[in-house]
Protein backbone atom coordinates (compact mmCIF):
# COMPACT_ATOMS: atom_id res chain seq x y z
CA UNK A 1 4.88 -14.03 -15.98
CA UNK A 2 7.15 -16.69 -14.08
CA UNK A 3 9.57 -16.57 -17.77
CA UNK A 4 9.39 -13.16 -17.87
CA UNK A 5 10.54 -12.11 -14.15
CA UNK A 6 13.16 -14.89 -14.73
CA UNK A 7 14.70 -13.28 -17.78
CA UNK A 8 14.47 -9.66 -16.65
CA UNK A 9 16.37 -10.60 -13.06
CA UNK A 10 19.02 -12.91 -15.93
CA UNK A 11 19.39 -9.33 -17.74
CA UNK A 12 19.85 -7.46 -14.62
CA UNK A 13 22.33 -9.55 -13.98
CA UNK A 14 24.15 -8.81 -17.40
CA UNK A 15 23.89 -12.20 -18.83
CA UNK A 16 22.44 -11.84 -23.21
CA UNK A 17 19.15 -12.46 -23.57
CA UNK A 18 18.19 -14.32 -27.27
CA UNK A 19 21.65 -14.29 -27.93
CA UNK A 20 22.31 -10.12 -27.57
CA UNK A 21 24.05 -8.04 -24.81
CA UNK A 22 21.12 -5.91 -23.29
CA UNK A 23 22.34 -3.00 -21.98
CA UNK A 24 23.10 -0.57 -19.91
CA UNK A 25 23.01 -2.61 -16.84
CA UNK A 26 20.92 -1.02 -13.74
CA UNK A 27 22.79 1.54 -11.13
CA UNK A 28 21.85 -1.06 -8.41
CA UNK A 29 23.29 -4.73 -8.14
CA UNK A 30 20.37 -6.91 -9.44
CA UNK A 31 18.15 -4.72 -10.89
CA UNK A 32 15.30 -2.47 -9.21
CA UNK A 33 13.52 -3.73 -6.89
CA UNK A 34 10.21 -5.86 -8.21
CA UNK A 35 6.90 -5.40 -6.30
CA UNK A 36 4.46 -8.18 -7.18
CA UNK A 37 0.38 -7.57 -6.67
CA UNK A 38 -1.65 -10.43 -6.24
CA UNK A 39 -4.56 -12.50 -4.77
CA UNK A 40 -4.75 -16.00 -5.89
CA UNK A 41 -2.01 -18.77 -3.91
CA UNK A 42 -0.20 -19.69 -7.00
CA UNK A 43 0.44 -15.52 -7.89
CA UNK A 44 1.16 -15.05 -3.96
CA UNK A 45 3.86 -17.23 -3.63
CA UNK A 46 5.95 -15.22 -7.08
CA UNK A 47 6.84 -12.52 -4.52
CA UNK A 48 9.10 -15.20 -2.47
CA UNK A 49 10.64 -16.13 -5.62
CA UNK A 50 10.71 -13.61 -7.75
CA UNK A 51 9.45 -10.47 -6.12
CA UNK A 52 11.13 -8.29 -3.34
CA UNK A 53 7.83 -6.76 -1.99
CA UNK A 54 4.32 -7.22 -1.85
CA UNK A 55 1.98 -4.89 -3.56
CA UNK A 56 -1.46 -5.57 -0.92
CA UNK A 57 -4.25 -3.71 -2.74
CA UNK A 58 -6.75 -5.87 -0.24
CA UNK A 59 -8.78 -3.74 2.29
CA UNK A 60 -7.06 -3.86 5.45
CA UNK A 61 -10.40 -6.03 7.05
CA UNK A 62 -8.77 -8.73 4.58
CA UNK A 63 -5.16 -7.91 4.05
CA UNK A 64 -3.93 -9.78 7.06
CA UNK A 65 -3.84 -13.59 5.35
CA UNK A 66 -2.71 -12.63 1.87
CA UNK A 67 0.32 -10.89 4.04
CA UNK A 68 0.99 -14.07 6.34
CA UNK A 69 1.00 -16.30 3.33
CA UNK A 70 3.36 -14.03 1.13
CA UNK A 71 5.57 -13.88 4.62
CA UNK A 72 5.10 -18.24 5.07
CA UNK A 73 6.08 -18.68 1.77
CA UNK A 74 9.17 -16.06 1.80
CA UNK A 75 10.36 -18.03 4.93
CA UNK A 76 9.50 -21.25 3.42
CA UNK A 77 12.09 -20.17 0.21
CA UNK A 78 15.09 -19.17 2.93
CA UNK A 79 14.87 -15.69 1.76
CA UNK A 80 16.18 -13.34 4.71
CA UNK A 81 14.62 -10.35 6.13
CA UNK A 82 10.91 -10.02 5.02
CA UNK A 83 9.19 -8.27 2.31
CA UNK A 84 8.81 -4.75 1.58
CA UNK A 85 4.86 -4.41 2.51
CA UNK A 86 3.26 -1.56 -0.16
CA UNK A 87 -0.44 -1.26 0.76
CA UNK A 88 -3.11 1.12 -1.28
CA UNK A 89 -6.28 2.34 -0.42
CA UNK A 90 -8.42 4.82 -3.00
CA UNK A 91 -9.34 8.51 -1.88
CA UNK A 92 -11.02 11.03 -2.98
CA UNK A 93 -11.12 14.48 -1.22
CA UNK A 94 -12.41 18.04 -1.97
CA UNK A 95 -15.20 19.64 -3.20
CA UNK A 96 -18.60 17.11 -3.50
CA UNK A 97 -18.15 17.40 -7.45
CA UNK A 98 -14.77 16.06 -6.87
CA UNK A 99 -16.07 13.32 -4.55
CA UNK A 100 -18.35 12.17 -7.20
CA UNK A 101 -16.04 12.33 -9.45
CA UNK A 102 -14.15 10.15 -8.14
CA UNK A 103 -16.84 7.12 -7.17
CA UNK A 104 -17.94 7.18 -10.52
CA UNK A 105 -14.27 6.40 -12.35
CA UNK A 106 -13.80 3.81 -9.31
CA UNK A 107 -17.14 2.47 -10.45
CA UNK A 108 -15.93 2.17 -14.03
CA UNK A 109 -12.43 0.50 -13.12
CA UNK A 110 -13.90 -1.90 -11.09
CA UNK A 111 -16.90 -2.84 -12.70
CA UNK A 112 -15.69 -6.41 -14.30
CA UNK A 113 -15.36 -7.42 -10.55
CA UNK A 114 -19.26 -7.58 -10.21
CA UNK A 115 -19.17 -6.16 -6.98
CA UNK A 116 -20.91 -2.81 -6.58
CA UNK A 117 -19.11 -0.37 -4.21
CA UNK A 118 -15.98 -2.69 -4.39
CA UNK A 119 -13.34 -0.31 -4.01
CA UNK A 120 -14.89 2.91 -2.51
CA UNK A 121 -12.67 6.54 -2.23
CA UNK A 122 -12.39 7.36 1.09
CA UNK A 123 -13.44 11.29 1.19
CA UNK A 124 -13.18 11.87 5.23
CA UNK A 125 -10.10 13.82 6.44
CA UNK A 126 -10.57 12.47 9.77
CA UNK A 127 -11.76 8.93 8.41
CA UNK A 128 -8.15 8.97 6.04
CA UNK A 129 -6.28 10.08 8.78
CA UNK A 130 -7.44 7.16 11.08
CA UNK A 131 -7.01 5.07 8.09
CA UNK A 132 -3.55 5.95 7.71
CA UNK A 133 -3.02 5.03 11.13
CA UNK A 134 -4.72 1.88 11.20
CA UNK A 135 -2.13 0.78 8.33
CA UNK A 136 1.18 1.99 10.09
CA UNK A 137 -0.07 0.44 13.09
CA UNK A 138 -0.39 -2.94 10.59
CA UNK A 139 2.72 -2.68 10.02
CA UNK A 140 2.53 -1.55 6.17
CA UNK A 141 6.28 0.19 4.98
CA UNK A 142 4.72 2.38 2.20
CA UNK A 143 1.01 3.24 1.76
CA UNK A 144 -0.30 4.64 -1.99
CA UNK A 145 -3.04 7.27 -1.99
CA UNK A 146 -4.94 6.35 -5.05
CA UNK A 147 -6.54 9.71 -6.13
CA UNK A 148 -9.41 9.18 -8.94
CA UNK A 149 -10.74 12.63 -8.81
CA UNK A 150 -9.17 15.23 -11.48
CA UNK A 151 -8.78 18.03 -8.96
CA UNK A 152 -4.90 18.41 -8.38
CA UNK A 153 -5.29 20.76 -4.96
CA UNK A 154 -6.15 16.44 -3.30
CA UNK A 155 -2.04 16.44 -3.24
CA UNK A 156 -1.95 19.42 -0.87
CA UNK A 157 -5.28 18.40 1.23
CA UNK A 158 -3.69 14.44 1.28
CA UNK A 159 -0.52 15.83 1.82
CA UNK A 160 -1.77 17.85 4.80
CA UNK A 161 -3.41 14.88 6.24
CA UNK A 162 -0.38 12.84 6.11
CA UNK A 163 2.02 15.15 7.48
CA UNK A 164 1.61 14.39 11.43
CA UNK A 165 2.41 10.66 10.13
CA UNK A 166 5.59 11.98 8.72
CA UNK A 167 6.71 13.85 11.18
CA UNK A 168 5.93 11.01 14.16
CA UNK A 169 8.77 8.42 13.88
CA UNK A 170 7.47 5.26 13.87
CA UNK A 171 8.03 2.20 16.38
CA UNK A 172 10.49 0.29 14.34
CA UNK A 173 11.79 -0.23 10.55
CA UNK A 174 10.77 -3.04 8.58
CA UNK A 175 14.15 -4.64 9.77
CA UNK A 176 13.60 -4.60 13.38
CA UNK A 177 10.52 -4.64 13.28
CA UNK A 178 9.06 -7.55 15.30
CA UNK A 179 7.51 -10.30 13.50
CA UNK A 180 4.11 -11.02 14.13
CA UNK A 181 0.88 -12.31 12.91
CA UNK A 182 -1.02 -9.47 11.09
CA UNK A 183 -4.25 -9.11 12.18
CA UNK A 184 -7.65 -8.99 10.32
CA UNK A 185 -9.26 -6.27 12.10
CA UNK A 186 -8.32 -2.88 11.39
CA UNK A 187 -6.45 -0.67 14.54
CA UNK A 188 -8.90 2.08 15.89
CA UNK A 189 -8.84 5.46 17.46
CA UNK A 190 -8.36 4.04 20.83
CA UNK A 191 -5.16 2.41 19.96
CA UNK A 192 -3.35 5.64 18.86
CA UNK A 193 -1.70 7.90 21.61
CA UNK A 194 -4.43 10.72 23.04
CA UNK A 195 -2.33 13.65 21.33
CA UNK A 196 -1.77 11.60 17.83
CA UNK A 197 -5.62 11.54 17.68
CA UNK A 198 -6.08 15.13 18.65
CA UNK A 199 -3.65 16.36 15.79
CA UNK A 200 -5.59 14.13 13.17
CA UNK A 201 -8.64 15.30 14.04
CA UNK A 202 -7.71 18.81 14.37
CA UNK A 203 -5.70 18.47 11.00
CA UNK A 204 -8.95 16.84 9.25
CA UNK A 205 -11.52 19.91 10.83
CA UNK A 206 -9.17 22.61 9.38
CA UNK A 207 -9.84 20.60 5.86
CA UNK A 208 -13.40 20.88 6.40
CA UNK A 209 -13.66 17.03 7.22
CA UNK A 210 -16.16 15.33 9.81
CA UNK A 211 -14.72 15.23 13.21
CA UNK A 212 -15.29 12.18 15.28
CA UNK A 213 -13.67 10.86 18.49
């Protein structure tokens, strides 16, 4: 992996690889930008040197010290800014059929982890939206909606979900963006303004989903 990100960033740069010209070079100076997913230290600390992003695939109860250590170690290099932050979570909304769907292909994927339930769909409008929420307020600059179920109207239910998110500006960029500490506990209801939570919820009871304050 460490040869391999070294000799594609060498070819974005136009330089011949095994003695050819590769070709054509990339629109954007230095190639596309290179999101690296990991866990273990020794994985973590390729995004400071070869990576511009972490992928965080961690539940957010967790996330919080593989981010500080991909952040130490991008300081520790002298790389400026910080890295783009990519979080995922898996969902899976719709009819019950879909639901189940759903838990059983997550079930399959993640069986070699030995760790029944690892990985869960959530399936709750109301529980997505707050999730959402919880990972803007971590200060996450994309979030993936993994959808495991085959039913394609989970774009337009997700999509509907997501939409007061869009349409809210958030606090700050990645750029100016304070730096702090992320934390290990997930943000709640309580934290988000009175009317945010209100839309959400109202949002996730037109989609059928359990309402909770």
């Amino acid at each position: 992996m460490e040869q391999q990100l070294t000799d594609l960033r060498a070819i974005w740069r136009g330089e011949p690889y095994a003695g050819a010209d590769i070709g054509p070079l990339p629109s954007a100076p230095g190639g596309p930008p290179i999101l690296i997913g990991a866990f273990a230290p020794a994985a973590l600390r390729r995004v400071a040197r070869h990576g511009d992003g972490f992928l965080c695939a961690a539940p957010l109860a967790w996330a919080g010290g593989l981010v500080q250590t991909v952040r130490d170690d991008w300081d520790a290099a002298g790389r400026p800014g910080q890295p783009r932050l990519v979080c995922q979570i898996n969902t899976a909304i719709g009819s019950p059929e879909t639901v189940e769907q759903a838990r059983h292909a997550i079930a399959d994927y993640y069986a070699f982890t030995g760790r029944p339930g690892w990985g869960m769909p959530l399936s709750d409008p109301a529980e997505i939206a707050d999730t959402v929420a919880a990972y803007r307020a971590f200060g996450a600059d994309e979030l993936v909606l993994y959808c495991y179920g085959e039913d394609v109207e989970q774009i337009d239910a997700l999509a509907a979900v997501a939409l007061p998110f869009r349409q809210t500006p958030s606090a700050g960029t990645a750029a100016s963006r304070p730096r702090r500490r992320p934390g290990r506990k997930a943000a709640t209801n309580d934290r988000a303004p009175e009317e945010e939570r209100t839309r959400r919820h109202q949002m996730a009871g037109a989609l059928g989903g359990r309402v909770t304050s």
